[in-house]
N, C-alpha and C. Protein backbone atom coordinates (compact mmCIF):
# COMPACT_ATOMS: atom_id res chain seq x y z
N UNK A 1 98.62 67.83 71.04
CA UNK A 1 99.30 69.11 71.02
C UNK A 1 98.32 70.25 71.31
N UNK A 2 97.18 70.48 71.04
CA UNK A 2 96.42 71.15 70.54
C UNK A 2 95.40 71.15 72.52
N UNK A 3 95.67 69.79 72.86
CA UNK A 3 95.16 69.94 74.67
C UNK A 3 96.62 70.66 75.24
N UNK A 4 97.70 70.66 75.27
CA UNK A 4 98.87 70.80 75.80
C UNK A 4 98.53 72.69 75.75
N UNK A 5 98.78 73.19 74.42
CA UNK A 5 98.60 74.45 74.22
C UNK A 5 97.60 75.13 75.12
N UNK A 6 96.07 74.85 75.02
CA UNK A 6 94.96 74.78 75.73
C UNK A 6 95.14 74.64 77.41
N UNK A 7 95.95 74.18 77.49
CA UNK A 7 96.08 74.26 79.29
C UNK A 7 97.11 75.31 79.26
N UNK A 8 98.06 75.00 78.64
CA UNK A 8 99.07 76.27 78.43
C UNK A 8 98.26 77.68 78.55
N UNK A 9 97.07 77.74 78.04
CA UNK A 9 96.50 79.63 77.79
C UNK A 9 95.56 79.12 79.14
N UNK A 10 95.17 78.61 79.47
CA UNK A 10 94.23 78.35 80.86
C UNK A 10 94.82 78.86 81.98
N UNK A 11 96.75 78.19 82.04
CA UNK A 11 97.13 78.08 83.03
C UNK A 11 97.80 80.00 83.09
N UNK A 12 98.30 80.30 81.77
CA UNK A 12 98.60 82.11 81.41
C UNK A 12 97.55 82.70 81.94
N UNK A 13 96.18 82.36 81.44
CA UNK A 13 94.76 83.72 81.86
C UNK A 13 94.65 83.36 83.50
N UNK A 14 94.84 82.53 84.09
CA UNK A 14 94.89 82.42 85.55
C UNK A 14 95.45 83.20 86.20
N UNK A 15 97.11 82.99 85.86
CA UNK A 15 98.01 83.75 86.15
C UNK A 15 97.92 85.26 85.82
N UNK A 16 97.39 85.76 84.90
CA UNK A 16 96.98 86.84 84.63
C UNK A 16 96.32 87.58 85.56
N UNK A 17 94.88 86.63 85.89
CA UNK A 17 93.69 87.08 86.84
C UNK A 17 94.77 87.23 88.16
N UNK A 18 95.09 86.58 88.58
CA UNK A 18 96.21 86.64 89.87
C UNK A 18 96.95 87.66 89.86
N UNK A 19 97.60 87.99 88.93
CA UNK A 19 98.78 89.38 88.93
C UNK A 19 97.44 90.29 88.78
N UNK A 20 96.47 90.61 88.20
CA UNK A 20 95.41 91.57 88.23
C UNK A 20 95.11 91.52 90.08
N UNK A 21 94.57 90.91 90.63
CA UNK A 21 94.26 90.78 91.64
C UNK A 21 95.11 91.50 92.86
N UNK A 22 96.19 90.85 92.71
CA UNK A 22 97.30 91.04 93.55
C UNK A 22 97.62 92.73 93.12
N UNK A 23 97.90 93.32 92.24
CA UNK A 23 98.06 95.03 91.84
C UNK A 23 96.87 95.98 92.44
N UNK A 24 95.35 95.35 92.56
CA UNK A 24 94.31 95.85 92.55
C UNK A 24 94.51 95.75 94.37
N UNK A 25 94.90 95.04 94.91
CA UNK A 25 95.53 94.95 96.39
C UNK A 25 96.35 96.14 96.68
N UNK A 26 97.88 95.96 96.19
CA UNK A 26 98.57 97.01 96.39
C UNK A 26 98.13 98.33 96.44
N UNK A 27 97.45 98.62 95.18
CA UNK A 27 96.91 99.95 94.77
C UNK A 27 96.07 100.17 96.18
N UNK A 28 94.93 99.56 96.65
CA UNK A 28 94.02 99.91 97.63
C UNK A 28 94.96 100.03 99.15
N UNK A 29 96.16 99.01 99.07
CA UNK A 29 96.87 99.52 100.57
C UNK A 29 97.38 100.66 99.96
N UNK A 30 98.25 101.16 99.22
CA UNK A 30 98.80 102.60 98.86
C UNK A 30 97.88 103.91 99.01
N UNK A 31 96.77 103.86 98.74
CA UNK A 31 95.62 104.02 99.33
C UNK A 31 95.13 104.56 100.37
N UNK A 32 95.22 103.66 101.53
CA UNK A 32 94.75 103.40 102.55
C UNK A 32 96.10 103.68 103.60
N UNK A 33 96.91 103.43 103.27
CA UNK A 33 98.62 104.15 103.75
C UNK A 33 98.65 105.67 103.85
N UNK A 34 98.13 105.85 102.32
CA UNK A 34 98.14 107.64 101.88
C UNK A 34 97.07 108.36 102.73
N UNK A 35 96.09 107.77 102.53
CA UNK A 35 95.20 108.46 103.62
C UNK A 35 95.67 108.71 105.41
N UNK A 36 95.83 107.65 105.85
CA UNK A 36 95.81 107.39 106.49
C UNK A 36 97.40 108.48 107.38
N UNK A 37 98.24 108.01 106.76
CA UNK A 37 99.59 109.40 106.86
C UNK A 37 98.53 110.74 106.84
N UNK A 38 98.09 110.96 105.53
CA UNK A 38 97.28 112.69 105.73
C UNK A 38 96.88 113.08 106.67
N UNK A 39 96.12 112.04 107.48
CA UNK A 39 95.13 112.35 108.67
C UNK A 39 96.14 112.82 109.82
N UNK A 40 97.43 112.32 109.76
CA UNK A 40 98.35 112.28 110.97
C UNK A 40 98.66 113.94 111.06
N UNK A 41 99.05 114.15 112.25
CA UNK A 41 99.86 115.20 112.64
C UNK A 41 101.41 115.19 111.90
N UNK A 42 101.97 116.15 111.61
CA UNK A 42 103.16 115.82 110.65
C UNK A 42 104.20 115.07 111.94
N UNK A 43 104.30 115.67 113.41
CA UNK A 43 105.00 115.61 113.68
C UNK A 43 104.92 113.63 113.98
N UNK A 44 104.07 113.22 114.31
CA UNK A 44 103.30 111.64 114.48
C UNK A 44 103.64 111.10 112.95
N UNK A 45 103.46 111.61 112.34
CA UNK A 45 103.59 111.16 110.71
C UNK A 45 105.24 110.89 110.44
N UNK A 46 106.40 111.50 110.99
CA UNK A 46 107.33 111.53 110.77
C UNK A 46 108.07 110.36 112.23
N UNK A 47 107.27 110.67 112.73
CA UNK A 47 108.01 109.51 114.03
C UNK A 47 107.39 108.40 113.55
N UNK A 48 106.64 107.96 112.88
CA UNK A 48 105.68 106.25 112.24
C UNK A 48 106.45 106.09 111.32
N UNK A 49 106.69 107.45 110.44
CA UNK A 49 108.21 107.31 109.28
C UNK A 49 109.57 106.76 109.67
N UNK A 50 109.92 107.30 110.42
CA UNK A 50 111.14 106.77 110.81
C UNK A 50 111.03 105.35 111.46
N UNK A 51 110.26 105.29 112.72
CA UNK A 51 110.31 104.04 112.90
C UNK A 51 109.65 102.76 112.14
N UNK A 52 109.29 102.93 111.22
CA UNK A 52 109.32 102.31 109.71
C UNK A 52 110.53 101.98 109.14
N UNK A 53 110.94 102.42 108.97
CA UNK A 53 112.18 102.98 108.11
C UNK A 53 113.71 101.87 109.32
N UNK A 54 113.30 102.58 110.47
CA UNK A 54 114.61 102.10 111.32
C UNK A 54 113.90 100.20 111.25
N UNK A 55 113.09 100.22 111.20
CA UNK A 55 112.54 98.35 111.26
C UNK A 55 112.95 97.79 109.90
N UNK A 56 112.87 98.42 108.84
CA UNK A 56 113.04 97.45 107.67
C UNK A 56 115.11 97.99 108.05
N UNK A 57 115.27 98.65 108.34
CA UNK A 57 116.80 98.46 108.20
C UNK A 57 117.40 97.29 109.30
N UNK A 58 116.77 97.46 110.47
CA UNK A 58 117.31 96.74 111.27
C UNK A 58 117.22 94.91 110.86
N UNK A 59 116.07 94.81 110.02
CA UNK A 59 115.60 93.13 109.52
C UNK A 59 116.83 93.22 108.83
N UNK A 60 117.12 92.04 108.92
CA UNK A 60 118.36 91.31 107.97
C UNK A 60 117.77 90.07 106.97
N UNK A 61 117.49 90.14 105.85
CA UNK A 61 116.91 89.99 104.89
C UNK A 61 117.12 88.10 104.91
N UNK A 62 116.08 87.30 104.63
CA UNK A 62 116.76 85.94 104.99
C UNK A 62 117.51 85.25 103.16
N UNK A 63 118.13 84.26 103.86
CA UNK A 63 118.86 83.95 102.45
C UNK A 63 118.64 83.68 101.57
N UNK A 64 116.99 83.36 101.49
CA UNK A 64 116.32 82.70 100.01
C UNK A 64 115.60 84.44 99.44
N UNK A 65 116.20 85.14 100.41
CA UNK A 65 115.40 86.79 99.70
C UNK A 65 116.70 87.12 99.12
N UNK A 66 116.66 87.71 97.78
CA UNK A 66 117.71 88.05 97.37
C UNK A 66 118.27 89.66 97.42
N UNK A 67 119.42 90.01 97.39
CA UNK A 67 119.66 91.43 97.71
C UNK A 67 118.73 92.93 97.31
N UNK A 68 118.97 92.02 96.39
CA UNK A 68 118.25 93.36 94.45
C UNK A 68 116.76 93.05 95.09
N UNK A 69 115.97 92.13 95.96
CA UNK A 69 114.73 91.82 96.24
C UNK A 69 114.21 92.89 97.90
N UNK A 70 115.26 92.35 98.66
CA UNK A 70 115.13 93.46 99.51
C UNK A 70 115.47 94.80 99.01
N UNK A 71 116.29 95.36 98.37
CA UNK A 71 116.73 96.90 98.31
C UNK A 71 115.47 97.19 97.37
N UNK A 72 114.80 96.37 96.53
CA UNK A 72 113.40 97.01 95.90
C UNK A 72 111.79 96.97 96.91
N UNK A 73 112.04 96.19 97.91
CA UNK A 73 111.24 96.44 98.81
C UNK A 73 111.95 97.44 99.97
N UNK A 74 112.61 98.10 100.33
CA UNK A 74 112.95 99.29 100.72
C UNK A 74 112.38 100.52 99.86
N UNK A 75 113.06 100.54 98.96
CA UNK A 75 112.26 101.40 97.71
C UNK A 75 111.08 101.74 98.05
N UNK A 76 110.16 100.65 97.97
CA UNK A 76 109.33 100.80 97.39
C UNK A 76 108.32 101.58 99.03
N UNK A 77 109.02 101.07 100.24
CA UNK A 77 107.77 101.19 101.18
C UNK A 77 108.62 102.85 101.75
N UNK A 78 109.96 103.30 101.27
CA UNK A 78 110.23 104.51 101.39
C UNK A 78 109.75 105.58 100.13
N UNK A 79 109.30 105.29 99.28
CA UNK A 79 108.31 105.62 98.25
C UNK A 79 106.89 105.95 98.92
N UNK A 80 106.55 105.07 99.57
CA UNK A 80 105.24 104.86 99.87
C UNK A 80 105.07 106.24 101.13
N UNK A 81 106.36 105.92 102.14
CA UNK A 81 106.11 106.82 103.11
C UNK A 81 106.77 108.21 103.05
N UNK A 82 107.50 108.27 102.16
CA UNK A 82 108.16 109.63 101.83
C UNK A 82 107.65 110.21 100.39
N UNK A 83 106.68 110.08 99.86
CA UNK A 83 106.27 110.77 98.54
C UNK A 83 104.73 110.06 97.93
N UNK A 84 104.19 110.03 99.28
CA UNK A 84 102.12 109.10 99.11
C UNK A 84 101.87 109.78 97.88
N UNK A 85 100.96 108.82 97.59
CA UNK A 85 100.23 109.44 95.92
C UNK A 85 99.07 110.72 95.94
N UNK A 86 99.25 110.98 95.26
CA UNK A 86 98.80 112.35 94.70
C UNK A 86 97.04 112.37 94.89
């Protein structure tokens, strides 16, 4: 019982390090997005916006992605390009 548990917290702090990893990613593209928009001309900044924007609408989401999964990745990359971090 006592090995079972023990792989049990091995296999949690892994998974841990991984979701750490993977956030410490995001954060640096959000980042590197934000900058990268600043540098633009607004009017270039708003035509990369839209045609952003018109590409994730036009994808039709495949069937093992679930609805609530795409409409939070919309969110999130019209977040990204309509309100960059501070």
């Amino acid at each position: 019982m006592k090995n079972l548990i023990a792989e049990l917290l091995v296999k949690l702090a892994e998974k841990e390090e991984e979701s750490k990893e993977l956030v410490a990613q995001v954060e640096a593209l959000e980042i590197v997005v934000t900058a990268l928009l600043r540098q633009m001309a607004q009017n270039d900044q708003q035509a990369l916006i839209k045609s952003i924007e018109g590409a994730l609408d036009a994808v039709r989401p495949d069937t093992q992605v679930s609805e609530h999964d795409s409409q939070m990745l919309q969110q999130y990359v019209k977040k990204l390009l309509r309100h960059p971090r501070s």
